[in-house]
N, C-alpha and C. Protein backbone atom coordinates (compact mmCIF):
# COMPACT_ATOMS: atom_id res chain seq x y z
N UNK A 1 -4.99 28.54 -10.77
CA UNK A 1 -5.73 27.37 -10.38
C UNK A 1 -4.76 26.35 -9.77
N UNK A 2 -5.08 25.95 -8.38
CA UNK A 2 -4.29 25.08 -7.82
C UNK A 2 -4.71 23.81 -8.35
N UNK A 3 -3.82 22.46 -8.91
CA UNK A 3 -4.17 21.28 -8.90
C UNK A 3 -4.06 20.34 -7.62
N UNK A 4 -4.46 19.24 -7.89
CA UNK A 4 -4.80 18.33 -6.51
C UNK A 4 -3.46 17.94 -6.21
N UNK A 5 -3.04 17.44 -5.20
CA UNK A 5 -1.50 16.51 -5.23
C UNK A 5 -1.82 15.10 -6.41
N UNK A 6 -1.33 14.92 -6.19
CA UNK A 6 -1.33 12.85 -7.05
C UNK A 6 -1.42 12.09 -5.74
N UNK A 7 -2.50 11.50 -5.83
CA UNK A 7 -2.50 10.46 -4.98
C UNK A 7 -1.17 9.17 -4.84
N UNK A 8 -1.26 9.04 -3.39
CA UNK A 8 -0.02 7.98 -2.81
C UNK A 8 -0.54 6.64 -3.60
N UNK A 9 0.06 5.75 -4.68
CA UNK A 9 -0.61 5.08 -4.61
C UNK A 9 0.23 3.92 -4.35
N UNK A 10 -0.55 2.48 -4.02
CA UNK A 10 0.17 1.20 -3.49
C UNK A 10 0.98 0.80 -4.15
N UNK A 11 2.05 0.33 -3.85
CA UNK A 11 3.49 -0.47 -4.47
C UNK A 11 2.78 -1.83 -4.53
N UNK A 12 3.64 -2.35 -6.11
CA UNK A 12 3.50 -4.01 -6.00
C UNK A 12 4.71 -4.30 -6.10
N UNK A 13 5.49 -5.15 -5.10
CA UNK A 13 6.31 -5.98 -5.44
C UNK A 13 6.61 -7.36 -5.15
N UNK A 14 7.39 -7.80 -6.18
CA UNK A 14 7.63 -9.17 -6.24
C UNK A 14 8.49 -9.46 -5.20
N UNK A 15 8.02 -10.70 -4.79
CA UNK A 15 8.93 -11.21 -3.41
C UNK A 15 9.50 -12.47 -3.85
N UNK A 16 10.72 -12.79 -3.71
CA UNK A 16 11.06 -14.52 -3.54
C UNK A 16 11.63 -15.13 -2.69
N UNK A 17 11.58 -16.19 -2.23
CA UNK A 17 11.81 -16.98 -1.11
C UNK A 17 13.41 -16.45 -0.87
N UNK A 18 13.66 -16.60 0.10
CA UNK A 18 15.00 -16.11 0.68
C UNK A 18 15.07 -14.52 0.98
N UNK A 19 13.89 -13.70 0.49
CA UNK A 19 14.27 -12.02 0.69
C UNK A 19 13.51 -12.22 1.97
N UNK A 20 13.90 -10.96 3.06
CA UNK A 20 13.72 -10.83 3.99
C UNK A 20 12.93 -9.01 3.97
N UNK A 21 11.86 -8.93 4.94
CA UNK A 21 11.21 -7.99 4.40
C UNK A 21 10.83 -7.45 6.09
N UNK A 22 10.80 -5.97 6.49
CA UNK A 22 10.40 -5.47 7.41
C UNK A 22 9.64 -4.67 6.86
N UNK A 23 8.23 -5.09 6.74
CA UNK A 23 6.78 -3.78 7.12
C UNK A 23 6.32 -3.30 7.79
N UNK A 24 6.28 -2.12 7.81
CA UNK A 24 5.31 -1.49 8.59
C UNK A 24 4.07 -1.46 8.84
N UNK A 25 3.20 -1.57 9.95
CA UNK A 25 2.10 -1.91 10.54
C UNK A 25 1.23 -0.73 11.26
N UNK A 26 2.20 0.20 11.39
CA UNK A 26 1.56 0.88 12.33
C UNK A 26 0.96 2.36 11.56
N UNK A 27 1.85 2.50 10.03
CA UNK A 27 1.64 3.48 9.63
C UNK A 27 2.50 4.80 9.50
N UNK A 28 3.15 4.81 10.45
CA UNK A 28 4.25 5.75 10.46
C UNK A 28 5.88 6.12 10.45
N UNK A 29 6.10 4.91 9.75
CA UNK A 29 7.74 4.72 9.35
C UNK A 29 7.32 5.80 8.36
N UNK A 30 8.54 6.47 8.21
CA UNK A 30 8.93 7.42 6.62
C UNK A 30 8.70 7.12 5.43
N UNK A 31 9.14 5.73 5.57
CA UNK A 31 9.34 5.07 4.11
C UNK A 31 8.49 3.98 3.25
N UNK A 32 7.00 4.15 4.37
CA UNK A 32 5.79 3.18 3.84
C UNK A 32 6.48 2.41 2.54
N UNK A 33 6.08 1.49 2.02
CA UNK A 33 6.23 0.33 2.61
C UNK A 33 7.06 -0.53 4.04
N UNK A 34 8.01 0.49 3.60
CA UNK A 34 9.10 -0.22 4.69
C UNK A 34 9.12 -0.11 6.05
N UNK A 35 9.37 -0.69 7.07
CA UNK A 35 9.56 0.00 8.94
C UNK A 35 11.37 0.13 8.64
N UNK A 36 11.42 1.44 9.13
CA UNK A 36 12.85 1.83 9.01
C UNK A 36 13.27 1.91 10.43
N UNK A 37 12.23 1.88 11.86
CA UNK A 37 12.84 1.90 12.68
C UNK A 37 12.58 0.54 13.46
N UNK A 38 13.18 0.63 14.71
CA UNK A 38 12.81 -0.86 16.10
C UNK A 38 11.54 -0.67 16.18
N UNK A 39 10.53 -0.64 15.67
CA UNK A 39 9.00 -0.52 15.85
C UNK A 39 8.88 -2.09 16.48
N UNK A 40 8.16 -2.05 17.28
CA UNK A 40 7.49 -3.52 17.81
C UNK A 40 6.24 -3.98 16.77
N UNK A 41 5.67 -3.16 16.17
CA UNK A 41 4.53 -3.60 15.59
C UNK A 41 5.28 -3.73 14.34
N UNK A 42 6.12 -3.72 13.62
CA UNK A 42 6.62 -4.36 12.20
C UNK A 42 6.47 -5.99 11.81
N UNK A 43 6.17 -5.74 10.88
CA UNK A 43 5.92 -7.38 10.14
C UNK A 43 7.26 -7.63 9.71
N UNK A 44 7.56 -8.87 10.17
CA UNK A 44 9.14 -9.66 9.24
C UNK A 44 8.27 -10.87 8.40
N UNK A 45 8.55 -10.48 6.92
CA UNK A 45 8.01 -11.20 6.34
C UNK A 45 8.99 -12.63 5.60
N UNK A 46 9.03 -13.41 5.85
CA UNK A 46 10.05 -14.44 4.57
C UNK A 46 8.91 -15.25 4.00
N UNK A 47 9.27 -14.72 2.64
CA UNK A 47 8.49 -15.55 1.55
C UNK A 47 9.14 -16.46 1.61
N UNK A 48 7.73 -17.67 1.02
CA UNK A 48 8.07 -19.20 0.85
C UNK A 48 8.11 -18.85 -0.22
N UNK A 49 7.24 -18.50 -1.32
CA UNK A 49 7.42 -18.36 -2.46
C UNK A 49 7.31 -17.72 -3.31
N UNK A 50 7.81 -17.17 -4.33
CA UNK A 50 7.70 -16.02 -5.63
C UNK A 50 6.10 -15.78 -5.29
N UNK A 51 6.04 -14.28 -5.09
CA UNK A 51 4.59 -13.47 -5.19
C UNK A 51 4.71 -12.61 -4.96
N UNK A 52 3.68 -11.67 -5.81
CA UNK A 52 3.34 -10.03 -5.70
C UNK A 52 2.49 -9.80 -4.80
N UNK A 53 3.10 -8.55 -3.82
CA UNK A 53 2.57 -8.21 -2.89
C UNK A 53 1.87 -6.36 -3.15
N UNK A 54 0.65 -6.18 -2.72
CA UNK A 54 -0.25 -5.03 -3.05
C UNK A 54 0.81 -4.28 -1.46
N UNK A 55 1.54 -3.36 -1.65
CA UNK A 55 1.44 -3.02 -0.09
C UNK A 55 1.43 -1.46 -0.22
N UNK A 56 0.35 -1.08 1.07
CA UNK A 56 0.01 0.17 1.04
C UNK A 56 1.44 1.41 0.82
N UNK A 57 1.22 2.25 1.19
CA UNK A 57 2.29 3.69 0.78
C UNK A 57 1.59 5.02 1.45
N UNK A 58 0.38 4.89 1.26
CA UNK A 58 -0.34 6.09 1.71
C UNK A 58 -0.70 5.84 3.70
N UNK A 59 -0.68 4.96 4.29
CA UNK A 59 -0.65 4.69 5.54
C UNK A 59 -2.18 4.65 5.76
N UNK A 60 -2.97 4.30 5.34
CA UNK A 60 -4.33 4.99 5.28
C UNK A 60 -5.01 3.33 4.84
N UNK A 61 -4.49 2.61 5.16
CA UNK A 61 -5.34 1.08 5.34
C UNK A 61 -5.20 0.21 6.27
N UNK A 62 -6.52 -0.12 6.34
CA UNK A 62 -6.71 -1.00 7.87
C UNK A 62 -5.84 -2.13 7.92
N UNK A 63 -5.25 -2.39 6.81
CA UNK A 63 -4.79 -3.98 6.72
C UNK A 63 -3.29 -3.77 6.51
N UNK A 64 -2.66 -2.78 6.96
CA UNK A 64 -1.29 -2.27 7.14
C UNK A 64 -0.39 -3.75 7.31
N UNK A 65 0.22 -3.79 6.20
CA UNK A 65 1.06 -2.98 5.47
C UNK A 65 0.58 -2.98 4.05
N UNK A 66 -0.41 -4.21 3.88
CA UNK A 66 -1.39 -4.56 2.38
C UNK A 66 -2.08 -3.19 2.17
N UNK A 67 -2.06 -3.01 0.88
CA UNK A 67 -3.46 -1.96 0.50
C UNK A 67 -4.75 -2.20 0.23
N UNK A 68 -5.78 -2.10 1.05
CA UNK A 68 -6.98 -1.88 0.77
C UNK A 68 -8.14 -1.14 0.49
N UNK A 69 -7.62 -0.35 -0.55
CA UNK A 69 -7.91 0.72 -1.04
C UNK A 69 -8.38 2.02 -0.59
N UNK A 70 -7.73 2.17 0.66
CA UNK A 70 -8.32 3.23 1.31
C UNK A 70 -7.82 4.62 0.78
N UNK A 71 -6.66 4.62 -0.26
CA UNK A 71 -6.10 5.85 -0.65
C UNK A 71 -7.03 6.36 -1.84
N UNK A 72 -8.42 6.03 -2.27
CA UNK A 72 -9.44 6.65 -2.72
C UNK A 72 -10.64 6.81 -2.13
N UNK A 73 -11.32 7.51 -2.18
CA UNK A 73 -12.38 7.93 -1.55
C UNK A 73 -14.04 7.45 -1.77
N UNK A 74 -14.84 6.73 -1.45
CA UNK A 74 -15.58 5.45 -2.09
C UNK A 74 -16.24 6.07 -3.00
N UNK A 75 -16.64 5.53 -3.62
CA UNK A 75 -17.90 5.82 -4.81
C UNK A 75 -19.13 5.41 -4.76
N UNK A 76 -20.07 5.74 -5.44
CA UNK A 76 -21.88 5.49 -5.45
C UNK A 76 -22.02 4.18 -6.12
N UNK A 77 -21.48 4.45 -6.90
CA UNK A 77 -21.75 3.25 -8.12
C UNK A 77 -20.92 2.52 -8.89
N UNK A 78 -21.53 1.60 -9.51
CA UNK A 78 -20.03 1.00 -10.20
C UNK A 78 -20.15 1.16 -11.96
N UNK A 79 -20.66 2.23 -12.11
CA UNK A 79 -20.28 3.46 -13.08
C UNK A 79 -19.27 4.27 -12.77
N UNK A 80 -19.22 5.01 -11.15
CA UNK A 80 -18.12 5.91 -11.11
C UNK A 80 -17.08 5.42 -10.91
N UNK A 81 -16.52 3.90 -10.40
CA UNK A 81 -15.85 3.26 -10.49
C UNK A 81 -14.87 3.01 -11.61
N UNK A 82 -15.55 2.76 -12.41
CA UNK A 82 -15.23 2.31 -14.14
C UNK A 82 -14.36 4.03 -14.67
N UNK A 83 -15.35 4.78 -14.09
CA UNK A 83 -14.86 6.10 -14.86
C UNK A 83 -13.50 6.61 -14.33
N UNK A 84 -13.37 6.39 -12.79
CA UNK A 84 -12.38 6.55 -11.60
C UNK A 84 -10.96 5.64 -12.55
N UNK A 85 -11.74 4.37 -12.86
CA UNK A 85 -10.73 3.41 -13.21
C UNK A 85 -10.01 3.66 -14.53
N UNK A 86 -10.77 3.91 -15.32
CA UNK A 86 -10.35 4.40 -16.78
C UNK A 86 -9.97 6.02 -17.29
N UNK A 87 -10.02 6.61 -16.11
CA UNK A 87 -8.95 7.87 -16.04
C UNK A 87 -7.66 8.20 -15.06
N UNK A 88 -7.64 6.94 -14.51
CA UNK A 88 -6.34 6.40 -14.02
C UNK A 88 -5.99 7.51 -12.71
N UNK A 89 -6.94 7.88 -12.07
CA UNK A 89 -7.20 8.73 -10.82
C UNK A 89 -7.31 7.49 -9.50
């Protein structure tokens, strides 16, 4: 019996003023979160201030480099939600 892969799931990290941050936007740097190359579409981010950032990993959200949950697949209800949520899938 083959199992599924593990889903990519979103990085949170903490940012504080003075770090300097290149994201990726487009989806296809190696190293999601990060743009590792001269991409024109990369975000340079400088925080003003201490905050956690949701940022995608799986390349698979519209709101690149943020995650918006596109690395699950939607649900019917918000029963399967709860169940999705509390078996940590």
């Amino acid at each position: 019996m083959l199992s599924k892969p593990a889903p990519v799931l979103p990085e949170v990290r903490q940012v504080k003023p003075g770090d300097t941050l290149q994201l990726c936007r487009c989806g296809r740097s190696s190293q999601l979160p990060d743009c590792v190359c001269a991409c024109p579409e990369k975000l340079e981010l400088l925080p003003e201030r201490e905050q956690f950032l949701l940022l995608c990993r799986c390349g698979l959200s519209h709101r690149l480099p943020y995650c918006d949950g596109s690395h699950h697949p939607p649900v019917r209800s918000l029963k399967d939600r709860w169940w999705r949520f509390w078996r940590g899938v």
